[in-house]
PDB file of N, CA and C in Angstrom:
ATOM      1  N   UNK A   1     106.974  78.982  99.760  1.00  0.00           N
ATOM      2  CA  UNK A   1     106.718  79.806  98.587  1.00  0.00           C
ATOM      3  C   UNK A   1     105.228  80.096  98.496  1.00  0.00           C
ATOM      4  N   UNK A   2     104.632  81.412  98.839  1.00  0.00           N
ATOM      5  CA  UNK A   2     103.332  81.689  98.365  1.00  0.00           C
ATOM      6  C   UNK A   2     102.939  81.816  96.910  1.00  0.00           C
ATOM      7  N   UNK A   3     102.361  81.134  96.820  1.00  0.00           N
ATOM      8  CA  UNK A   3     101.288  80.921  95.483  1.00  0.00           C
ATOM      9  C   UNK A   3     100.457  81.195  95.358  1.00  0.00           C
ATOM     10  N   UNK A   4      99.342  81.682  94.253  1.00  0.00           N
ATOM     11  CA  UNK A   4      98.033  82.220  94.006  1.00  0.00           C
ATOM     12  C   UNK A   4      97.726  81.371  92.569  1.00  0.00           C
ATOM     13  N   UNK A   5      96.230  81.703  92.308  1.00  0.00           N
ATOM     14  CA  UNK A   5      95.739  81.537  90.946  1.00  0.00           C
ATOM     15  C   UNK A   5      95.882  82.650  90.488  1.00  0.00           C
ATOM     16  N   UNK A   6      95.699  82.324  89.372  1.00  0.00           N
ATOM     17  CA  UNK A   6      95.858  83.717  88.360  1.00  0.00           C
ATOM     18  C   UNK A   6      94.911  84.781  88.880  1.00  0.00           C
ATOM     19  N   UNK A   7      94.813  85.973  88.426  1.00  0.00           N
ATOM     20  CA  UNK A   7      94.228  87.086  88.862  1.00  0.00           C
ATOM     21  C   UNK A   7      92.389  86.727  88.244  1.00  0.00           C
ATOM     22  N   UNK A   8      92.599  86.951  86.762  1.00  0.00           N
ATOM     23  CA  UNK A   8      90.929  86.494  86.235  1.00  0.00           C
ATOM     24  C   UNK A   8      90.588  85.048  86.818  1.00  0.00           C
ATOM     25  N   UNK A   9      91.022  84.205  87.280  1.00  0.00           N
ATOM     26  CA  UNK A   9      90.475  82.814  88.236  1.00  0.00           C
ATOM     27  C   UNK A   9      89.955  83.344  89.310  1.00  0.00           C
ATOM     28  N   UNK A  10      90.671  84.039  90.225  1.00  0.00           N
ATOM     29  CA  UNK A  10      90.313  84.293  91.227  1.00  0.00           C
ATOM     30  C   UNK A  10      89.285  85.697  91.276  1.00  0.00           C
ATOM     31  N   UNK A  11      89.105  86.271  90.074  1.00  0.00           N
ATOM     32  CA  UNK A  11      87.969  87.700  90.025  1.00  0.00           C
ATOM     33  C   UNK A  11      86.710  86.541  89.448  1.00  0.00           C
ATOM     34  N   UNK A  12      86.853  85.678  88.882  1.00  0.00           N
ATOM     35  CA  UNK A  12      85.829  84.410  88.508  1.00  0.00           C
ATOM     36  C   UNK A  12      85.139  84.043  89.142  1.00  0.00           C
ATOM     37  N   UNK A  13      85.899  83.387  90.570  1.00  0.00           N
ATOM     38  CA  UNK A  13      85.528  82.648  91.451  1.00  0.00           C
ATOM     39  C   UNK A  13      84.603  83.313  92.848  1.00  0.00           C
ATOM     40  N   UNK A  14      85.837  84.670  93.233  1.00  0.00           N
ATOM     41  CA  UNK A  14      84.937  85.701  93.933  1.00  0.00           C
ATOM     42  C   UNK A  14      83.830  86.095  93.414  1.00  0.00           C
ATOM     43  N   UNK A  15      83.753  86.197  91.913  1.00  0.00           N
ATOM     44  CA  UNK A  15      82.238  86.975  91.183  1.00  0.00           C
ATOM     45  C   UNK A  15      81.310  85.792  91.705  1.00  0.00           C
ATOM     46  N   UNK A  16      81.363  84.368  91.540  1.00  0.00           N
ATOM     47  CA  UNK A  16      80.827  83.713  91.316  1.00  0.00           C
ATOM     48  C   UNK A  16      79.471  83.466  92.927  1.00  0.00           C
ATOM     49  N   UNK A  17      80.755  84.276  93.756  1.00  0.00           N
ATOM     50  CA  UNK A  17      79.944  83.448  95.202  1.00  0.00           C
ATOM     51  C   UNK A  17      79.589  84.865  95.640  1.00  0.00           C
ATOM     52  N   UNK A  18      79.705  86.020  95.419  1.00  0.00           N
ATOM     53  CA  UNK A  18      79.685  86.937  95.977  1.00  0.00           C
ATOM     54  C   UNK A  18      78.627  88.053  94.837  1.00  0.00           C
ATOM     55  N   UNK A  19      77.631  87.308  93.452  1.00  0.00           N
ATOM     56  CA  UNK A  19      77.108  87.929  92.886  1.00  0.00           C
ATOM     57  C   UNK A  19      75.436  88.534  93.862  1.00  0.00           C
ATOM     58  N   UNK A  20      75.728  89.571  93.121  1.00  0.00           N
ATOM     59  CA  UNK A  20      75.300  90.200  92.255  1.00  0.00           C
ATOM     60  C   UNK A  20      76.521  91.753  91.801  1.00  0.00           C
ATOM     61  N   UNK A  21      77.453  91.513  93.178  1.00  0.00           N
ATOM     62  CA  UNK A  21      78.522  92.148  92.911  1.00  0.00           C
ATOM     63  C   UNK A  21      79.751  92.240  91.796  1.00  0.00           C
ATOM     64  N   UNK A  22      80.304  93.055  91.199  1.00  0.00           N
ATOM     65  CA  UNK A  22      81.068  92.694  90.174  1.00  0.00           C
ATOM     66  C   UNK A  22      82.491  92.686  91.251  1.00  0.00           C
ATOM     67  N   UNK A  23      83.749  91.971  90.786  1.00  0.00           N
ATOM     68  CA  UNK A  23      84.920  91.845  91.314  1.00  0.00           C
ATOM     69  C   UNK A  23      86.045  92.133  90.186  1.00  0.00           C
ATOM     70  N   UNK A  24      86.992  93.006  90.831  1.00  0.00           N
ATOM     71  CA  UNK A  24      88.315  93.529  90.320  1.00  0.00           C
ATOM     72  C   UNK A  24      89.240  93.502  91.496  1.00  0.00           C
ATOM     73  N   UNK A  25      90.385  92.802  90.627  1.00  0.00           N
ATOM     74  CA  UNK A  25      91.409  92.470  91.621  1.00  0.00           C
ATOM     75  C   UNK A  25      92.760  93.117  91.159  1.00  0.00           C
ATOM     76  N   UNK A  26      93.265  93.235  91.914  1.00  0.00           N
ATOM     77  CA  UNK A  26      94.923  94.306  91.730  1.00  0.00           C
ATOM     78  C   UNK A  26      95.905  93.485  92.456  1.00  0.00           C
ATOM     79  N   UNK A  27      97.568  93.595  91.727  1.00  0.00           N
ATOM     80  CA  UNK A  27      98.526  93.316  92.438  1.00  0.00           C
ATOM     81  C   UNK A  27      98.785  94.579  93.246  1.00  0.00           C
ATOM     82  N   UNK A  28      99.202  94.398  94.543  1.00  0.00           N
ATOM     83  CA  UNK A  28      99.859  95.663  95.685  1.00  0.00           C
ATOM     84  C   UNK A  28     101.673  95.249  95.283  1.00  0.00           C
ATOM     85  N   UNK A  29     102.069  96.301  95.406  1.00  0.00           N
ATOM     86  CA  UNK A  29     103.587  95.610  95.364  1.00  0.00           C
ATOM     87  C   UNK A  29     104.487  95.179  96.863  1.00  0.00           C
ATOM     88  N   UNK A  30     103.642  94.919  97.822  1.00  0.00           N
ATOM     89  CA  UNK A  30     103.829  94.150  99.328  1.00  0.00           C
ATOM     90  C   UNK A  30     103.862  92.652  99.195  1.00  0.00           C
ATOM     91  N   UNK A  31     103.171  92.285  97.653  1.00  0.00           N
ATOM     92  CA  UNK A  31     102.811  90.994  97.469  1.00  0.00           C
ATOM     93  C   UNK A  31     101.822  90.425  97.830  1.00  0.00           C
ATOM     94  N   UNK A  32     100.758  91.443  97.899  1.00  0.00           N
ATOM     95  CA  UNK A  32      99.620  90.785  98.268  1.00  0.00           C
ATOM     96  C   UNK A  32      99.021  91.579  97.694  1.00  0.00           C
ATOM     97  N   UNK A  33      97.339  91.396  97.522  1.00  0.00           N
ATOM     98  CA  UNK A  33      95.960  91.646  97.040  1.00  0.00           C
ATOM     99  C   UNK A  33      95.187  92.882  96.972  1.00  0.00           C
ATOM    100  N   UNK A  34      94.610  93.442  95.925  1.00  0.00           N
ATOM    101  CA  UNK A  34      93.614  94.325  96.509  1.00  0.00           C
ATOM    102  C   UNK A  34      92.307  94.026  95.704  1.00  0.00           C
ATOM    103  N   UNK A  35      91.203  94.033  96.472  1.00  0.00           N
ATOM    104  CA  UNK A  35      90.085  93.337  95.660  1.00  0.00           C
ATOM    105  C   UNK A  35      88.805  94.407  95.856  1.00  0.00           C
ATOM    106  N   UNK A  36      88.155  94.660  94.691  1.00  0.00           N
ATOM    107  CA  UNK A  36      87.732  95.683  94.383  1.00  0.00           C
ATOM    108  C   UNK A  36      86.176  94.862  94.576  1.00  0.00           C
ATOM    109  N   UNK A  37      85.203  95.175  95.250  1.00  0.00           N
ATOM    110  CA  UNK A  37      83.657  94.570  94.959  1.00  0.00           C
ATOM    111  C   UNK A  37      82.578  96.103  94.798  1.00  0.00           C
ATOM    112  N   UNK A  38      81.831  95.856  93.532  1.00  0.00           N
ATOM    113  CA  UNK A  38      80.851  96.928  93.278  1.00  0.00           C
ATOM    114  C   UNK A  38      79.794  96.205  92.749  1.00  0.00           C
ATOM    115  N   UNK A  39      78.915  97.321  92.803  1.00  0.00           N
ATOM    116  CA  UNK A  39      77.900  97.025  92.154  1.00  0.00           C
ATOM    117  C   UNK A  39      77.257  98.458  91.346  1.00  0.00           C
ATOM    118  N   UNK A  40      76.825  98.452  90.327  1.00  0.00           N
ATOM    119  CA  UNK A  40      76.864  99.882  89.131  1.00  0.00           C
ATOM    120  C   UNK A  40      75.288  99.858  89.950  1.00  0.00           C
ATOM    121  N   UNK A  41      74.172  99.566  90.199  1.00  0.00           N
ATOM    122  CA  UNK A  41      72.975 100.283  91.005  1.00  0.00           C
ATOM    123  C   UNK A  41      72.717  99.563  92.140  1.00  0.00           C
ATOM    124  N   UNK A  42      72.041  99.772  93.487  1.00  0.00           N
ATOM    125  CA  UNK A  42      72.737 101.386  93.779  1.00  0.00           C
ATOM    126  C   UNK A  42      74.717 101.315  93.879  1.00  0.00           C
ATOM    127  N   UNK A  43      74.905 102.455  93.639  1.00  0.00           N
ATOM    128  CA  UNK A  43      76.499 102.694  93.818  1.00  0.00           C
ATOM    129  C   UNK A  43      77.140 102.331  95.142  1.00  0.00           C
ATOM    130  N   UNK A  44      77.147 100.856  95.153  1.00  0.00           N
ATOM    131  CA  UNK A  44      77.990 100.171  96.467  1.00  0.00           C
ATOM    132  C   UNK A  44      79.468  99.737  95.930  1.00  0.00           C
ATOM    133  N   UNK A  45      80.494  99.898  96.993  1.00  0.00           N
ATOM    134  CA  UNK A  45      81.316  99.255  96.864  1.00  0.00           C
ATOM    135  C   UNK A  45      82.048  99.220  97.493  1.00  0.00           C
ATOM    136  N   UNK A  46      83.028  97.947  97.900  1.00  0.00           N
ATOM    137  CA  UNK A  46      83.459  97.526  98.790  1.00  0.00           C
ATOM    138  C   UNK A  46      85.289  97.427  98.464  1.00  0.00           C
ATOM    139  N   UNK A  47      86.434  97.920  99.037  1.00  0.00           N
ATOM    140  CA  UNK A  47      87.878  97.418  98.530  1.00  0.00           C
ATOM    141  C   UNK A  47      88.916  97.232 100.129  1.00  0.00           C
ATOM    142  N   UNK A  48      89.058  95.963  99.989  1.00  0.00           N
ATOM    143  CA  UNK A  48      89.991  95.421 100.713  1.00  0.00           C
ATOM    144  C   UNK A  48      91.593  95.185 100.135  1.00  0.00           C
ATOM    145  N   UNK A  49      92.620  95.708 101.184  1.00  0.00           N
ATOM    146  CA  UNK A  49      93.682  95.777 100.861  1.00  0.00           C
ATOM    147  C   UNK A  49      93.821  95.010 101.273  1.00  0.00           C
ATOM    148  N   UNK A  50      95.324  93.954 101.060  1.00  0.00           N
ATOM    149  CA  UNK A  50      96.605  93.140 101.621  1.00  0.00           C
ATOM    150  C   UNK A  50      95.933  91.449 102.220  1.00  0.00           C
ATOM    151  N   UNK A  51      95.784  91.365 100.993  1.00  0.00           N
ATOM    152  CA  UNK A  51      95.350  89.750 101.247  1.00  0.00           C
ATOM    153  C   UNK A  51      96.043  88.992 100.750  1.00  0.00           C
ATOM    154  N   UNK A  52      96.480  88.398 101.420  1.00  0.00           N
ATOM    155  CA  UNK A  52      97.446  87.566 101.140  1.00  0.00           C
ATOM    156  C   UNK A  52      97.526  86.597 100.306  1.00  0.00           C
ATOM    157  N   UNK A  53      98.705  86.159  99.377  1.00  0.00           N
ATOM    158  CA  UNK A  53      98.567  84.859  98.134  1.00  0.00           C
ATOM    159  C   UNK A  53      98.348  83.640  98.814  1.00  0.00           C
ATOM    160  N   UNK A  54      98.208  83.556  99.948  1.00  0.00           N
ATOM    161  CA  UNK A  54      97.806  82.455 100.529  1.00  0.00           C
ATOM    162  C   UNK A  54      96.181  82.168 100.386  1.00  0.00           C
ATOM    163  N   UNK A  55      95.673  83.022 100.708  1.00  0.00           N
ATOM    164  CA  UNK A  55      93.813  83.234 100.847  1.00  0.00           C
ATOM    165  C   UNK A  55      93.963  82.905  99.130  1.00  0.00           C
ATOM    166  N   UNK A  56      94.505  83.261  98.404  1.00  0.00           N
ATOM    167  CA  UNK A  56      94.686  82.899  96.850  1.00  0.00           C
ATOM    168  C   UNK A  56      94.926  82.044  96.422  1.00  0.00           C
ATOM    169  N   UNK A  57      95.364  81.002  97.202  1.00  0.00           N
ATOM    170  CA  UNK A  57      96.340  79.806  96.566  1.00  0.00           C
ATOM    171  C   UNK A  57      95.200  78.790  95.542  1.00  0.00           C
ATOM    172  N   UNK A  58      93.909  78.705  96.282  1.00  0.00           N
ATOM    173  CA  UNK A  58      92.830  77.082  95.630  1.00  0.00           C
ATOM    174  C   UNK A  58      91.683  78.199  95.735  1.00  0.00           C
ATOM    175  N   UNK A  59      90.665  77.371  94.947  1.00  0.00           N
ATOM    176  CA  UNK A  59      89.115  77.440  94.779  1.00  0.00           C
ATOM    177  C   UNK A  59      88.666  77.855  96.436  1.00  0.00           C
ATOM    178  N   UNK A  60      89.207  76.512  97.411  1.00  0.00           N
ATOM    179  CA  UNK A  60      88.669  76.201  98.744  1.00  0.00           C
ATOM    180  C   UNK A  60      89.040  77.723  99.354  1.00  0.00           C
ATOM    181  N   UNK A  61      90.195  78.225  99.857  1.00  0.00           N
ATOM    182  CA  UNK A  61      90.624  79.268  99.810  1.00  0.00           C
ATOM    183  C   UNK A  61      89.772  80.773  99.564  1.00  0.00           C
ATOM    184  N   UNK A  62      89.171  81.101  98.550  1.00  0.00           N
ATOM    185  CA  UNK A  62      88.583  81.632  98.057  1.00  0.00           C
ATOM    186  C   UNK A  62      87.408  81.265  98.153  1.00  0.00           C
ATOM    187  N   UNK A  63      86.492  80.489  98.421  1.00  0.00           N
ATOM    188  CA  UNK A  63      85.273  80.551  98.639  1.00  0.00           C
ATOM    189  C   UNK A  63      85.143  81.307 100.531  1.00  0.00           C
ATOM    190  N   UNK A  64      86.350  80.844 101.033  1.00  0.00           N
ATOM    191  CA  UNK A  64      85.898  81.056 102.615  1.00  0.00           C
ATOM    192  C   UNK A  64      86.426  82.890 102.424  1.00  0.00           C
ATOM    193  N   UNK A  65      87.263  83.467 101.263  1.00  0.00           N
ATOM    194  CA  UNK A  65      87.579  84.733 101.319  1.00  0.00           C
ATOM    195  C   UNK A  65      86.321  85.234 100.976  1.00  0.00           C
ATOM    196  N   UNK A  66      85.333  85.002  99.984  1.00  0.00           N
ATOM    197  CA  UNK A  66      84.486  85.442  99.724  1.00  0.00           C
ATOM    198  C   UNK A  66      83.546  85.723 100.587  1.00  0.00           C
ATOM    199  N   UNK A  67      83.490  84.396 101.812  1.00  0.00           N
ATOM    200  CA  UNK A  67      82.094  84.097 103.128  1.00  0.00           C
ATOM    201  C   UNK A  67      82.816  85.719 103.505  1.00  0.00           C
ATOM    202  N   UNK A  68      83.716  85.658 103.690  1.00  0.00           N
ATOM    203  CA  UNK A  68      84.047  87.023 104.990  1.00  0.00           C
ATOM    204  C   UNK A  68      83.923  87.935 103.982  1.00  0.00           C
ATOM    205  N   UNK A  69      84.261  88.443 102.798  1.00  0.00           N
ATOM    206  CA  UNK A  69      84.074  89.789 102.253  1.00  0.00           C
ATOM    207  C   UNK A  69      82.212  89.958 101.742  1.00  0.00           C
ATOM    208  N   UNK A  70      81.581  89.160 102.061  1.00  0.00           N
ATOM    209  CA  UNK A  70      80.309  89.079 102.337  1.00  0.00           C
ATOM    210  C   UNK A  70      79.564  89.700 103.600  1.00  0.00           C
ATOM    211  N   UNK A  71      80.184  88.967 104.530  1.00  0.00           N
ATOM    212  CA  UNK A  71      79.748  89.588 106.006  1.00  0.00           C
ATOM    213  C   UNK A  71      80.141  90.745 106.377  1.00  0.00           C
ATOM    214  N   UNK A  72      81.806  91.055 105.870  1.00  0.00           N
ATOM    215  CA  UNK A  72      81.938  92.553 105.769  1.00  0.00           C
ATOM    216  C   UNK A  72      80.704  93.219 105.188  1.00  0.00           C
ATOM    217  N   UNK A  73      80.153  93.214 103.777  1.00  0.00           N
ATOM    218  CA  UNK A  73      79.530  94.130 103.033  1.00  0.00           C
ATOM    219  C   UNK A  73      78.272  94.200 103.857  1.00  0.00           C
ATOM    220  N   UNK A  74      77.617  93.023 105.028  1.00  0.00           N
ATOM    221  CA  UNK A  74      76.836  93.215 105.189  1.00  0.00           C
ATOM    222  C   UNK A  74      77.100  94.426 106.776  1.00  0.00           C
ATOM    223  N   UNK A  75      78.137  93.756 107.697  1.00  0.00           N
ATOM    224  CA  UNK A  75      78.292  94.678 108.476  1.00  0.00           C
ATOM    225  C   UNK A  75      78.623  96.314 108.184  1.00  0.00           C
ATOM    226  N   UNK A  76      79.539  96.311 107.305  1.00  0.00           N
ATOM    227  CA  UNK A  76      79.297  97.714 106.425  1.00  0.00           C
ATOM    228  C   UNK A  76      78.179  98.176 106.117  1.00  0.00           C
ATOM    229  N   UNK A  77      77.180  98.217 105.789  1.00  0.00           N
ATOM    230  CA  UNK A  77      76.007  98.330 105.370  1.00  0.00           C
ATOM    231  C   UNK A  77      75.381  98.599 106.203  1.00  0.00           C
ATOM    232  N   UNK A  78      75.403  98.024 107.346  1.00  0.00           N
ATOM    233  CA  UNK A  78      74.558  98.659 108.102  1.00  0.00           C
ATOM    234  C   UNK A  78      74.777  99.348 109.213  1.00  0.00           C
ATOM    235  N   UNK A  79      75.879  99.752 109.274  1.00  0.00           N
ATOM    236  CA  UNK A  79      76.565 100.872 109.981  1.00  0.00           C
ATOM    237  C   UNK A  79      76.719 102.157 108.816  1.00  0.00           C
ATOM    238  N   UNK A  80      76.175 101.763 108.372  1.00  0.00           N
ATOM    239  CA  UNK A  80      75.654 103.057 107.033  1.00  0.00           C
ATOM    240  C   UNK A  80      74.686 104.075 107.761  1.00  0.00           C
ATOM    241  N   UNK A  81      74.904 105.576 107.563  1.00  0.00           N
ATOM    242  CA  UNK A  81      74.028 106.569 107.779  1.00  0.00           C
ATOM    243  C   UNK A  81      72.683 106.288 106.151  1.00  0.00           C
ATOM    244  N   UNK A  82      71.302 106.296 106.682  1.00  0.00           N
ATOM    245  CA  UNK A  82      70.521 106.657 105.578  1.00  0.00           C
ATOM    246  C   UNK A  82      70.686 106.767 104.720  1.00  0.00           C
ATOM    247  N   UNK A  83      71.167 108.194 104.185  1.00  0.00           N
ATOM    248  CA  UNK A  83      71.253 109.027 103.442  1.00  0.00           C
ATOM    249  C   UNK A  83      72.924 108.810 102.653  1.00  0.00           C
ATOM    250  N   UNK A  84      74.241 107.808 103.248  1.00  0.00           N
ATOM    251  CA  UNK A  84      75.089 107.056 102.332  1.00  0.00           C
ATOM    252  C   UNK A  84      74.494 106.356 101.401  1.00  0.00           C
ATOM    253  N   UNK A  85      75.411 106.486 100.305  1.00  0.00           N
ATOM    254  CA  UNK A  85      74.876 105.945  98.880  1.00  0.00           C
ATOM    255  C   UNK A  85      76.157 104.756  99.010  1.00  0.00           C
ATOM    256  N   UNK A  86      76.851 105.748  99.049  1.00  0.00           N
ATOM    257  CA  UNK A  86      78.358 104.575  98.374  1.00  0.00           C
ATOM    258  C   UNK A  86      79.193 104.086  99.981  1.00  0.00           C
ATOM    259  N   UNK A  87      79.212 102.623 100.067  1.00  0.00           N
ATOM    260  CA  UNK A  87      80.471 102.698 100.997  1.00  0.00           C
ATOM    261  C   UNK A  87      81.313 102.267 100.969  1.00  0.00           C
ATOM    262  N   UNK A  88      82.478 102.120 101.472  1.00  0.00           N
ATOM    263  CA  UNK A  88      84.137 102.075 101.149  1.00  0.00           C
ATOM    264  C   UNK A  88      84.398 102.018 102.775  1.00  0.00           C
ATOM    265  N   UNK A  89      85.156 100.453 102.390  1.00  0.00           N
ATOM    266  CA  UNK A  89      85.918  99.849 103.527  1.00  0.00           C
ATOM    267  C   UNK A  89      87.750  99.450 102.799  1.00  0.00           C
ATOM    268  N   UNK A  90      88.229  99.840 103.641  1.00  0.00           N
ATOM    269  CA  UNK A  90      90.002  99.959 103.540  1.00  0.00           C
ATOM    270  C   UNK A  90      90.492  99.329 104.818  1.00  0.00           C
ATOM    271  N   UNK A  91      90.958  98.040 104.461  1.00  0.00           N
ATOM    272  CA  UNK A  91      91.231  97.236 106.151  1.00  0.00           C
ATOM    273  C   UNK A  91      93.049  96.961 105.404  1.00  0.00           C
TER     274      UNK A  91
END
């Protein structure tokens, strides 16, 4: 049986390790995740689909989801043209 924390636990916990970014999280109806990371200046932001209630289940869980949606934002970033303001990753 896959299990998760609640939705605001887990937008808590991601905010927490992954600030200065804000986090919004969505149910998909596949049963898994969509997690929204921005930031209001400059206009960055980051949304990963289909993560599984497993990566959801504990704190522990979620800190190592956060390490990787980190390294994403940074590899994103810099496969950025200049002159991109906003970027958007869909995995």
């Amino acid at each position: 049986m896959n299990t998760r924390l609640p939705l605001f636990k887990i937008e808590a916990i991601l905010h927490t390790y992954l600030r200065p970014f804000q986090c919004e999280c969505r149910d998909d109806s596949d049963n898994s995740l969509r997690v929204r990371l921005f930031q209001e200046s400059p206009d960055e932001e980051l949304t990963v689909l289909g993560i599984s209630y497993d990566q959801c289940r504990d704190a522990a869980n979620l800190v190592r989801l956060a390490q990787e949606l980190r390294i994403e934002m940074c590899v994103t970033r810099s496969s950025l043209p200049a002159e991109g303001k906003q970027l958007s990753h869909v995995e």
